[in-house]
C-alpha atoms as a PDB file:
ATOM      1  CA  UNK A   1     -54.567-110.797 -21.795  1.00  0.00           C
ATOM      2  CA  UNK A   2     -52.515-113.121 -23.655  1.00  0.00           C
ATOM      3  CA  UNK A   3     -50.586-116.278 -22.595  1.00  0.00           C
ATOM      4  CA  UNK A   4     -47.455-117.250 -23.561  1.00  0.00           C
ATOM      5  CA  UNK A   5     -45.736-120.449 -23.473  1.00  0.00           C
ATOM      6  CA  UNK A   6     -42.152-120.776 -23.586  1.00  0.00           C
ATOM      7  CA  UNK A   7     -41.003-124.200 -22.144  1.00  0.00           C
ATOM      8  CA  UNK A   8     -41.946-124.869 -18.827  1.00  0.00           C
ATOM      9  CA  UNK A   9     -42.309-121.645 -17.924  1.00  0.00           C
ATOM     10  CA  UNK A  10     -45.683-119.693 -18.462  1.00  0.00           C
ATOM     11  CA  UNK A  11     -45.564-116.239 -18.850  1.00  0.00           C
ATOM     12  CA  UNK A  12     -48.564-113.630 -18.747  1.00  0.00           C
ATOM     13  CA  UNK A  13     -48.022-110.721 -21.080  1.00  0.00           C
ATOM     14  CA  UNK A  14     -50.466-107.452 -20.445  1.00  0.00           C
ATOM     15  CA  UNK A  15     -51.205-105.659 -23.598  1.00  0.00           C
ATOM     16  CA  UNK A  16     -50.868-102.200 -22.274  1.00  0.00           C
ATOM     17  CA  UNK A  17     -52.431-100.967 -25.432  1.00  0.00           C
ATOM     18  CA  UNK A  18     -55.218-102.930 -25.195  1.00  0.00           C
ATOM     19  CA  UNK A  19     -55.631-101.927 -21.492  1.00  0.00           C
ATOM     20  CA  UNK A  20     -55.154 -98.056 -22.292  1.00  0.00           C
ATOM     21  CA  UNK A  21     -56.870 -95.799 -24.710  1.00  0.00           C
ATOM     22  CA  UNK A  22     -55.493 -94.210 -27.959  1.00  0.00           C
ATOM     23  CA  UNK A  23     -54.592 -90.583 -27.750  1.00  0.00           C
ATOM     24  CA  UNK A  24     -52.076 -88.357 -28.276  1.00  0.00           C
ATOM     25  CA  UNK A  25     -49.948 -87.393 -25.188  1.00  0.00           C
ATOM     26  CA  UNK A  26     -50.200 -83.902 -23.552  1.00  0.00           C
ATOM     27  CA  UNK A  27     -47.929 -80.823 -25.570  1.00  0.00           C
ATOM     28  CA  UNK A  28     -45.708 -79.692 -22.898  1.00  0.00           C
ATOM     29  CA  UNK A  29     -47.360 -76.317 -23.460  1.00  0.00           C
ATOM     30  CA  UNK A  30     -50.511 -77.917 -22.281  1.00  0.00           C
ATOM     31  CA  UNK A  31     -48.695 -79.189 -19.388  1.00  0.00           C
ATOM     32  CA  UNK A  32     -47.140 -75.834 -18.803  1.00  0.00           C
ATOM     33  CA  UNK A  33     -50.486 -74.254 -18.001  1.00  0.00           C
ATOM     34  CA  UNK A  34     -50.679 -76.650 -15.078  1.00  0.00           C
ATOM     35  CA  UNK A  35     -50.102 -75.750 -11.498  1.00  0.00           C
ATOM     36  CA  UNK A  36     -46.458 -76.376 -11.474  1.00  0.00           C
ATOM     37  CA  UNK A  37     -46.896 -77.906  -7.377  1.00  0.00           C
ATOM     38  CA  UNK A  38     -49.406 -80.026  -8.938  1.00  0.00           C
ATOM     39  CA  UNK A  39     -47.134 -81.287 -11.942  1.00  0.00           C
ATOM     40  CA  UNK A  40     -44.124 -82.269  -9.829  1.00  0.00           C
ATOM     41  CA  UNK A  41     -46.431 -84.473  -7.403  1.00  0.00           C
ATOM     42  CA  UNK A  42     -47.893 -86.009 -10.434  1.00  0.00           C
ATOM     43  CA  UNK A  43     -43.868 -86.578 -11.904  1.00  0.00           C
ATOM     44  CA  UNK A  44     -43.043 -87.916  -8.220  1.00  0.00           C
ATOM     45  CA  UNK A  45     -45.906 -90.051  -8.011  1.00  0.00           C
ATOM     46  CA  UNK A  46     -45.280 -91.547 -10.631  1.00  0.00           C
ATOM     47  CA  UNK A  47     -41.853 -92.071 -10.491  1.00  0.00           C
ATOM     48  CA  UNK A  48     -42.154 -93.896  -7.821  1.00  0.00           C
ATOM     49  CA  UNK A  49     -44.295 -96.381  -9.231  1.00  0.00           C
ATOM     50  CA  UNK A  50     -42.543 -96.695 -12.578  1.00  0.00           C
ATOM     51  CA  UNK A  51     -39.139 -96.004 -11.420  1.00  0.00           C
ATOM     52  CA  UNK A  52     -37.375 -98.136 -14.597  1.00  0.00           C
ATOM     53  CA  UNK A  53     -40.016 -98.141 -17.220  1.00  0.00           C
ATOM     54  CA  UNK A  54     -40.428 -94.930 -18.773  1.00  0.00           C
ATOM     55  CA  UNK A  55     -42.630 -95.890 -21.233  1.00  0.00           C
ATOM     56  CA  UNK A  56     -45.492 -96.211 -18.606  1.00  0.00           C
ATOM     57  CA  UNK A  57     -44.246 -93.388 -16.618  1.00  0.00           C
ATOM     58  CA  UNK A  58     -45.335 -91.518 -19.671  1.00  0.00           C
ATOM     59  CA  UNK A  59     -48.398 -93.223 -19.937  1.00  0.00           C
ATOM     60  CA  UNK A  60     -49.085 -92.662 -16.158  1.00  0.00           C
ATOM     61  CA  UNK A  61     -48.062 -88.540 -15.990  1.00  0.00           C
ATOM     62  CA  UNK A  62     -50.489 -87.793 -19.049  1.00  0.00           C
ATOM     63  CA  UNK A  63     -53.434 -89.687 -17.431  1.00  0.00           C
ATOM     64  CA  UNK A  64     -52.668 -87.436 -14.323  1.00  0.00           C
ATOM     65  CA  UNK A  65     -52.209 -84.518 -16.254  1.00  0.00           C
ATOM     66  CA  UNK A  66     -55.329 -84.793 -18.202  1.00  0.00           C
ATOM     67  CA  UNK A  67     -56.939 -85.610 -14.832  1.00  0.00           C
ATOM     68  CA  UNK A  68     -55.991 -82.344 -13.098  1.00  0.00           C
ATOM     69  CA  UNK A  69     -56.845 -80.419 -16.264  1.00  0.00           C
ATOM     70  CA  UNK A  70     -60.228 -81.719 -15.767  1.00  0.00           C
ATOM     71  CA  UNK A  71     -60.893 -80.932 -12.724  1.00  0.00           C
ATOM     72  CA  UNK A  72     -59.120 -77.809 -13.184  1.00  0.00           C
ATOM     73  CA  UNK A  73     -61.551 -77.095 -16.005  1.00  0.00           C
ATOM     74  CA  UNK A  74     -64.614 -78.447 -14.118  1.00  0.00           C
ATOM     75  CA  UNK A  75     -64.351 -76.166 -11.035  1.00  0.00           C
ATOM     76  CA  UNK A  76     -63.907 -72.929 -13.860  1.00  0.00           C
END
């Protein structure tokens, strides 16, 4: 976390990259094998919790898409 002082006003800035690991997003091919039920909840979900910043939408979807594919590959 890193502080920022601007005036009177402090401001907290979260380094998402800091707080989330490096890797390359899912291929939408990847994402295609996917239950497709399963793929919209994870779109919805978080959609609704990211509803103006796409950039962490994105972030959010992959880490539920490579979550399902887990378990998905666990339960094989």
């Amino acid at each position: 976390m890193r502080l920022i002082v601007a005036g009177p006003l402090l401001v907290v800035v979260l380094s998402v990259v800091a707080a989330v690991p490096c890797f390359a997003a899912m291929s939408q091919q990847e994402i295609a094998k996917l239950p497709a039920d399963k793929v919209r909840a994870i779109q919805q979900h978080c959609a609704q919790h990211w509803p103006k910043n796409y950039s962490l939408r994105m972030l959010c979807e992959d880490g539920q898409y490579r979550a399902l594919r887990t378990l998905i590959e666990r339960n094989r």
